[in-house]
PDB file of N, CA and C in Angstrom:
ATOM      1  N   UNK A   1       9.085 -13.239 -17.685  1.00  0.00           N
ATOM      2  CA  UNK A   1       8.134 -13.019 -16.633  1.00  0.00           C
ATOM      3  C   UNK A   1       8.477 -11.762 -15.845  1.00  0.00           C
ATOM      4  N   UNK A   2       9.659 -11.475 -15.822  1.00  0.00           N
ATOM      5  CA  UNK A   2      10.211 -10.031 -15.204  1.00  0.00           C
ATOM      6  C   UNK A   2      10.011  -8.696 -16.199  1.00  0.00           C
ATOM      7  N   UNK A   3       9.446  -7.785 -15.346  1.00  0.00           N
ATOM      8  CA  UNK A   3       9.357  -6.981 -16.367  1.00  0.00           C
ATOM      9  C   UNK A   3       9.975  -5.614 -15.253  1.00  0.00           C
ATOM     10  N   UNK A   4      10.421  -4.528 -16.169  1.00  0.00           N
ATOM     11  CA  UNK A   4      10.988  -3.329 -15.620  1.00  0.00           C
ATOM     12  C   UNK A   4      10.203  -2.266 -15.378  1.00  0.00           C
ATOM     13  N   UNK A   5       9.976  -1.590 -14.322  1.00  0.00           N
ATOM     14  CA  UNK A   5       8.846  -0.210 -14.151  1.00  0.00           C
ATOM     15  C   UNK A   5      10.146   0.387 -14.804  1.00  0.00           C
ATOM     16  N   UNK A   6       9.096   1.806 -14.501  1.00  0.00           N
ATOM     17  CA  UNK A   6      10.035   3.109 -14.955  1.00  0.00           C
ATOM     18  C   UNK A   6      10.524   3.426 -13.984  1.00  0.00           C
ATOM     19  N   UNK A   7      10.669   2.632 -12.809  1.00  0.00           N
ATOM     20  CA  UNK A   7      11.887   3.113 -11.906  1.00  0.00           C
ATOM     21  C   UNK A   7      13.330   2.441 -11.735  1.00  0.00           C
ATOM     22  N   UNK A   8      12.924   1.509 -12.474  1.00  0.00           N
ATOM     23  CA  UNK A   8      14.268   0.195 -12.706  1.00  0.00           C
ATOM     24  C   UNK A   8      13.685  -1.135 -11.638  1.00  0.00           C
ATOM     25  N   UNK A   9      12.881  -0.989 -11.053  1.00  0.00           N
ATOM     26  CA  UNK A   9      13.102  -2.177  -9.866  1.00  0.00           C
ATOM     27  C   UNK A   9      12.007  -3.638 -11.153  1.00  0.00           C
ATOM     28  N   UNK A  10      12.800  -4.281 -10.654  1.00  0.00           N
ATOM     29  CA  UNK A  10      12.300  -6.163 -11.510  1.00  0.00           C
ATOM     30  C   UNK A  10      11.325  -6.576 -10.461  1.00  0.00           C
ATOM     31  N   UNK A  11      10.105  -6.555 -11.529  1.00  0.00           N
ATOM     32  CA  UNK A  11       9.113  -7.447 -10.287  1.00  0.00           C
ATOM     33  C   UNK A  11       8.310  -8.492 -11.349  1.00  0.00           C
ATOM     34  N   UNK A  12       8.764  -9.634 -10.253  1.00  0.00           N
ATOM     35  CA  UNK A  12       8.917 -10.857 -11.252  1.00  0.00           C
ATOM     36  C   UNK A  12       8.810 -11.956  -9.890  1.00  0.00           C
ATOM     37  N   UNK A  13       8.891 -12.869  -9.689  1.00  0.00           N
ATOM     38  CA  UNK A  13       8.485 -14.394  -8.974  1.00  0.00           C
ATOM     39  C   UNK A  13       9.364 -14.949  -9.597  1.00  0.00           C
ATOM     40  N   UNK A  14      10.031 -15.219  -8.752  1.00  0.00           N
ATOM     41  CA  UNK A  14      11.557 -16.566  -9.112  1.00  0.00           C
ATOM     42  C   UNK A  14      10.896 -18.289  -8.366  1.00  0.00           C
ATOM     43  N   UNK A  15      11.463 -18.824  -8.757  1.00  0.00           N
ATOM     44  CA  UNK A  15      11.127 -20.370  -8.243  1.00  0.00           C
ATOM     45  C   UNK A  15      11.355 -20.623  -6.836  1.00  0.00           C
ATOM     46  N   UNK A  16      12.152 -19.918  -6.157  1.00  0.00           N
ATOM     47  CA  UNK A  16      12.006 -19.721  -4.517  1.00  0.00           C
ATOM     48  C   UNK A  16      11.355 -19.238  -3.796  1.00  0.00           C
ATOM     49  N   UNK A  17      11.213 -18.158  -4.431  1.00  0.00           N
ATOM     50  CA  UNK A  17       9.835 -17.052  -4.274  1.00  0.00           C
ATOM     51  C   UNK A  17       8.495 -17.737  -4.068  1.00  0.00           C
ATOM     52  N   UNK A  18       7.940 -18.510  -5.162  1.00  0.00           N
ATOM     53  CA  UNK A  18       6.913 -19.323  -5.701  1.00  0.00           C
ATOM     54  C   UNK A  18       6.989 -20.574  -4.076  1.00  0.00           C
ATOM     55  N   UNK A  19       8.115 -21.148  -4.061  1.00  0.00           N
ATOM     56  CA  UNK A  19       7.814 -21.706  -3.111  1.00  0.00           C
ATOM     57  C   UNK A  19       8.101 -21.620  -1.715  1.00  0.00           C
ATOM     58  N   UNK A  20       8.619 -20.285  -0.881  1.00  0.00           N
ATOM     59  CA  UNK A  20       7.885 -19.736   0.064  1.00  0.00           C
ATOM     60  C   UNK A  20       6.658 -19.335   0.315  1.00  0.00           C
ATOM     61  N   UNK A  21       6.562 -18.853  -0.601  1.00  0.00           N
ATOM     62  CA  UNK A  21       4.655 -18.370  -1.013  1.00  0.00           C
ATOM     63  C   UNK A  21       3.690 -19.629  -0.703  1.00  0.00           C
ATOM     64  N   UNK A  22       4.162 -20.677  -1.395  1.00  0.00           N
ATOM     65  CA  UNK A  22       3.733 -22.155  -1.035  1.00  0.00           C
ATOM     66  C   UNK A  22       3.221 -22.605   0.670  1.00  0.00           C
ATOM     67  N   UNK A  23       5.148 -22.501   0.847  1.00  0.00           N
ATOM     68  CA  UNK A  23       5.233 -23.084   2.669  1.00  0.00           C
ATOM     69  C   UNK A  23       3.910 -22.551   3.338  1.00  0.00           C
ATOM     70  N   UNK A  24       4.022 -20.928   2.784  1.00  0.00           N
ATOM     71  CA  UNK A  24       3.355 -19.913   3.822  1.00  0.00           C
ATOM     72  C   UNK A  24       1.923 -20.220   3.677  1.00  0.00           C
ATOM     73  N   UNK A  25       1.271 -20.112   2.811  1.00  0.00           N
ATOM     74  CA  UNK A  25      -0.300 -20.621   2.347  1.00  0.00           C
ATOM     75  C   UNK A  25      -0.060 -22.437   3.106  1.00  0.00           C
ATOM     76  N   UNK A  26       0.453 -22.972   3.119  1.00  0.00           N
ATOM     77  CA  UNK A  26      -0.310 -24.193   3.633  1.00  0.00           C
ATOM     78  C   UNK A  26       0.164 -24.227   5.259  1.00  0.00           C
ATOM     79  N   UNK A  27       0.928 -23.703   5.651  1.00  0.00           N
ATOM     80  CA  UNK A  27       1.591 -23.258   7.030  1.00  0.00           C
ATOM     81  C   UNK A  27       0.094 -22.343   7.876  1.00  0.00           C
ATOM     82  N   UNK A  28      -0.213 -21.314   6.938  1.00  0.00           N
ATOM     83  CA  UNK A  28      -1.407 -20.502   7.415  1.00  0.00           C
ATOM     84  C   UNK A  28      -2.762 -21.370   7.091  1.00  0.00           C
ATOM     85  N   UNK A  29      -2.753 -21.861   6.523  1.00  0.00           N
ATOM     86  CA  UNK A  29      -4.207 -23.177   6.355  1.00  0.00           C
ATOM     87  C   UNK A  29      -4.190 -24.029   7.606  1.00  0.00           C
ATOM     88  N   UNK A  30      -3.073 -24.745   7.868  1.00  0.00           N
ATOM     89  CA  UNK A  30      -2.983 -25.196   8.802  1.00  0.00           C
ATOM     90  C   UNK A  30      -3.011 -24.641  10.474  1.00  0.00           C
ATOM     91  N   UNK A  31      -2.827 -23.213  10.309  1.00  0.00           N
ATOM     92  CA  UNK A  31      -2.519 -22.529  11.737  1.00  0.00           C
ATOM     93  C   UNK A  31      -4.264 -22.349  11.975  1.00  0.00           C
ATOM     94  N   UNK A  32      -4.913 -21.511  10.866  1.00  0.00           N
ATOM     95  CA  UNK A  32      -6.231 -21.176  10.543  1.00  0.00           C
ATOM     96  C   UNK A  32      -7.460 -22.143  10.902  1.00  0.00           C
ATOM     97  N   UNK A  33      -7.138 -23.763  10.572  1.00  0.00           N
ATOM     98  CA  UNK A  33      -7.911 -24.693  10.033  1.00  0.00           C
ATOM     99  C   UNK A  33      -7.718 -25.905  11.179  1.00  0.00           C
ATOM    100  N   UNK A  34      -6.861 -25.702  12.096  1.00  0.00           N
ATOM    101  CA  UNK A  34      -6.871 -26.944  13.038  1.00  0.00           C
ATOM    102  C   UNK A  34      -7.582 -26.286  14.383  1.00  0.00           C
ATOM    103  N   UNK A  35      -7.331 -24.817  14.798  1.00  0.00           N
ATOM    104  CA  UNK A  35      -8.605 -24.562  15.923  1.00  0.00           C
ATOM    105  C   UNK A  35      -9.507 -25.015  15.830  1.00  0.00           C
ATOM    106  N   UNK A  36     -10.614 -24.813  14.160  1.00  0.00           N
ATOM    107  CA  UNK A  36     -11.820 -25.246  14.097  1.00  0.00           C
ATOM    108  C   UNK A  36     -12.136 -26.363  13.968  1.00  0.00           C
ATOM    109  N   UNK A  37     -11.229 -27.267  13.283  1.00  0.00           N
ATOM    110  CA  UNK A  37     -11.604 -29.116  13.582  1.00  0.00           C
ATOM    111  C   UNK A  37     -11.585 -29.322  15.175  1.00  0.00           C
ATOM    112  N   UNK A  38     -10.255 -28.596  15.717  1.00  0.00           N
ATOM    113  CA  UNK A  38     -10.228 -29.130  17.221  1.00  0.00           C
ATOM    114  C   UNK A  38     -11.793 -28.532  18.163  1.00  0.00           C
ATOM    115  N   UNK A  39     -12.311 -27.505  17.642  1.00  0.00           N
ATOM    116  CA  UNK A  39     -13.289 -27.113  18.356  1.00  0.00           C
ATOM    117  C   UNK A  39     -14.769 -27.601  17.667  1.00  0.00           C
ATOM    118  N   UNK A  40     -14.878 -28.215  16.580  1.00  0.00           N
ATOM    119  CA  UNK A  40     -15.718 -29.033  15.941  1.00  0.00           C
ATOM    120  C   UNK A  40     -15.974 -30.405  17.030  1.00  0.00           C
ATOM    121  N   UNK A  41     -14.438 -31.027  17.462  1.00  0.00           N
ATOM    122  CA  UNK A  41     -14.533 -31.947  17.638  1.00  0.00           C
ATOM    123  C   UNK A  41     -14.663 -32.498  19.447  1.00  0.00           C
ATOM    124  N   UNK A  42     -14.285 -31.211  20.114  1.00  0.00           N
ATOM    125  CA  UNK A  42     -13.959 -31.082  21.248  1.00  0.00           C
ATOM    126  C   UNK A  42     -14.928 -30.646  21.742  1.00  0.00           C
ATOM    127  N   UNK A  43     -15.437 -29.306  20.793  1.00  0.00           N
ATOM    128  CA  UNK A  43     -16.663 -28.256  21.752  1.00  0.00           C
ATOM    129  C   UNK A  43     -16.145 -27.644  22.836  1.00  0.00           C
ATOM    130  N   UNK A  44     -16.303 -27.292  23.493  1.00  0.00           N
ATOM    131  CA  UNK A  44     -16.567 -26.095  24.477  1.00  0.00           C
ATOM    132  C   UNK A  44     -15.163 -26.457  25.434  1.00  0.00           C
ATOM    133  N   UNK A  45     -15.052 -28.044  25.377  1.00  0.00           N
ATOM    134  CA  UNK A  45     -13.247 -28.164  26.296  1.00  0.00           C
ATOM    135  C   UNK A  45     -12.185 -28.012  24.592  1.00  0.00           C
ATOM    136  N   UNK A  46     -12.411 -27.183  24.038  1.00  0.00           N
ATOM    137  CA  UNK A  46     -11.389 -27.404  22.948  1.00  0.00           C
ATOM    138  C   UNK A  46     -10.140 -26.402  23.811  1.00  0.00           C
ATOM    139  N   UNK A  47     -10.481 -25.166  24.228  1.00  0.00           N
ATOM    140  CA  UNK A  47      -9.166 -24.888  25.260  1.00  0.00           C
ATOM    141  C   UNK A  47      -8.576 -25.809  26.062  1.00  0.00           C
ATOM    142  N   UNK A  48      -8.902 -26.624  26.841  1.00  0.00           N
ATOM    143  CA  UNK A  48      -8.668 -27.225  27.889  1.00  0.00           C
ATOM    144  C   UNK A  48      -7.709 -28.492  26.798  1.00  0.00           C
ATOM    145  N   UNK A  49      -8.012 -28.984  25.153  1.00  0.00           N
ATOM    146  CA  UNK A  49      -7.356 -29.898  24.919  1.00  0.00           C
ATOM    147  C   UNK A  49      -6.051 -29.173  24.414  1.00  0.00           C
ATOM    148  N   UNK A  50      -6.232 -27.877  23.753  1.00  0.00           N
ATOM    149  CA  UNK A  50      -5.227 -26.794  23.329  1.00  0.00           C
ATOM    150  C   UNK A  50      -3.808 -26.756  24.839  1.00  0.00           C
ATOM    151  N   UNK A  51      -4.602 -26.238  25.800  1.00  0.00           N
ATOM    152  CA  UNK A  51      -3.262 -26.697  26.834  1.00  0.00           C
ATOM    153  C   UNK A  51      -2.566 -27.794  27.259  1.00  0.00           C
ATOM    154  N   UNK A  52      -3.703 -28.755  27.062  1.00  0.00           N
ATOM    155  CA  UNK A  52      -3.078 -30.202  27.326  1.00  0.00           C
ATOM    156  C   UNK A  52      -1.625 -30.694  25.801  1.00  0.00           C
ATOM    157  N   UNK A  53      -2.111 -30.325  24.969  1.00  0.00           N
ATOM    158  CA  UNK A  53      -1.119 -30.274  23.640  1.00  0.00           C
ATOM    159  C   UNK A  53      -0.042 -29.196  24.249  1.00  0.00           C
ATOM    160  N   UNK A  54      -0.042 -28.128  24.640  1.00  0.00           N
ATOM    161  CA  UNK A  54       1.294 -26.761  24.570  1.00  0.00           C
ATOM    162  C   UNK A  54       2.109 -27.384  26.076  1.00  0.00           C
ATOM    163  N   UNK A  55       1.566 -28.335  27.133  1.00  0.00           N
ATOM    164  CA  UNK A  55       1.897 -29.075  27.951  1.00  0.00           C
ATOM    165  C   UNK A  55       2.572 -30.091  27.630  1.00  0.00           C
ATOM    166  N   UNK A  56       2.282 -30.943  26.485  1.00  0.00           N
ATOM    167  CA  UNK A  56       3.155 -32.348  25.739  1.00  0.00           C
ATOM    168  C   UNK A  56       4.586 -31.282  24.882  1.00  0.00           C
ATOM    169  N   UNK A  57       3.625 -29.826  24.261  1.00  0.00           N
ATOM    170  CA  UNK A  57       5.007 -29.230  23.535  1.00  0.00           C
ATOM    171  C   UNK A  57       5.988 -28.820  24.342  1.00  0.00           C
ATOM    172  N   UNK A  58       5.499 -28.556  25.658  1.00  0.00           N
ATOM    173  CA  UNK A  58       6.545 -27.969  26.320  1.00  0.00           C
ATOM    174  C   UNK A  58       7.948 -29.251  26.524  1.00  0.00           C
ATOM    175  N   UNK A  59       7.640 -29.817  27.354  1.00  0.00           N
ATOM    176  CA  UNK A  59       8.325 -31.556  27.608  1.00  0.00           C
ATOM    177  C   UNK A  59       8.907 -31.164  26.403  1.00  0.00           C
ATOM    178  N   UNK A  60       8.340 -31.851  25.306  1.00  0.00           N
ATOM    179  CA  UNK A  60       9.557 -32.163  24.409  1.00  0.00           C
ATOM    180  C   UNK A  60      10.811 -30.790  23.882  1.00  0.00           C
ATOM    181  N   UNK A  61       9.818 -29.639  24.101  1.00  0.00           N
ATOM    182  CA  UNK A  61      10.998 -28.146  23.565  1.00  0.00           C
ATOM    183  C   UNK A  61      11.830 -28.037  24.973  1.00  0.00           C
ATOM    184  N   UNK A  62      11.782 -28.831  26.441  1.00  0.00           N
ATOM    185  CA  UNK A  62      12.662 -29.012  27.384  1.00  0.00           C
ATOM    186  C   UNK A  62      13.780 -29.794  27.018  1.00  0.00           C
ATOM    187  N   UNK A  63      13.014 -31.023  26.451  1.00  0.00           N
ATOM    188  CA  UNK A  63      14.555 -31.872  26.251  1.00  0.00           C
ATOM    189  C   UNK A  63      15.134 -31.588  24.944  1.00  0.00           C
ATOM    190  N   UNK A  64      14.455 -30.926  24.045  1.00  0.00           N
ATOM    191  CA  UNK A  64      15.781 -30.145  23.008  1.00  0.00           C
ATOM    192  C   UNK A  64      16.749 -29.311  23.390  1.00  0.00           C
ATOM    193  N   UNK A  65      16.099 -28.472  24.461  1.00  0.00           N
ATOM    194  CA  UNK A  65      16.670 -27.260  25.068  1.00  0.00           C
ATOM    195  C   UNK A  65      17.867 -27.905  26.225  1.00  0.00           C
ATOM    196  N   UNK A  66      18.046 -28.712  26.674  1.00  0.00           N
ATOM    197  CA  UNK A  66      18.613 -29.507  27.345  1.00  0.00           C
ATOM    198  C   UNK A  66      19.649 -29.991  26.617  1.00  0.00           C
ATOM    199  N   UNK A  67      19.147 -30.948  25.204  1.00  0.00           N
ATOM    200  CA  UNK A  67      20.309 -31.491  24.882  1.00  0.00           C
ATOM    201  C   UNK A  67      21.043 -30.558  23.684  1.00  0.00           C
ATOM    202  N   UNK A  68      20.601 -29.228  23.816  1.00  0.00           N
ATOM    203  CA  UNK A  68      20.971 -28.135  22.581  1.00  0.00           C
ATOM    204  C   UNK A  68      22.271 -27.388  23.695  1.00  0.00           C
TER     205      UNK A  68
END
């Protein structure tokens, strides 16, 4: 699957490779794809539920930060 240019560099996809590539595509589906359900489902207060969530994240990234 690796093959050599004429400059020497190997460009090829290793099995780690393949699955970062993975994380990242369903990581970005998910970043992409939950505004619009939340604003499907919310409408026009979908900000207002967006802060109420980064308000519950905060609390809990306090008491990591606390007991870190």
């Amino acid at each position: 699957m690796e093959q050599e240019t004429s400059e020497g560099l190997l460009r090829g996809i290793r099995r780690w490779d393949l699955a970062a590539i993975t994380v990242n595509g369903i990581i970005g589906a998910g970043i992409f794809g939950l505004p619009a359900l939340v604003f499907a489902s919310t409408g026009v207060y979908s900000l207002f539920a967006f802060a109420a969530c980064a308000l519950v994240v905060l609390v809990i990234i306090l008491c990591f930060a606390e007991v870190g």
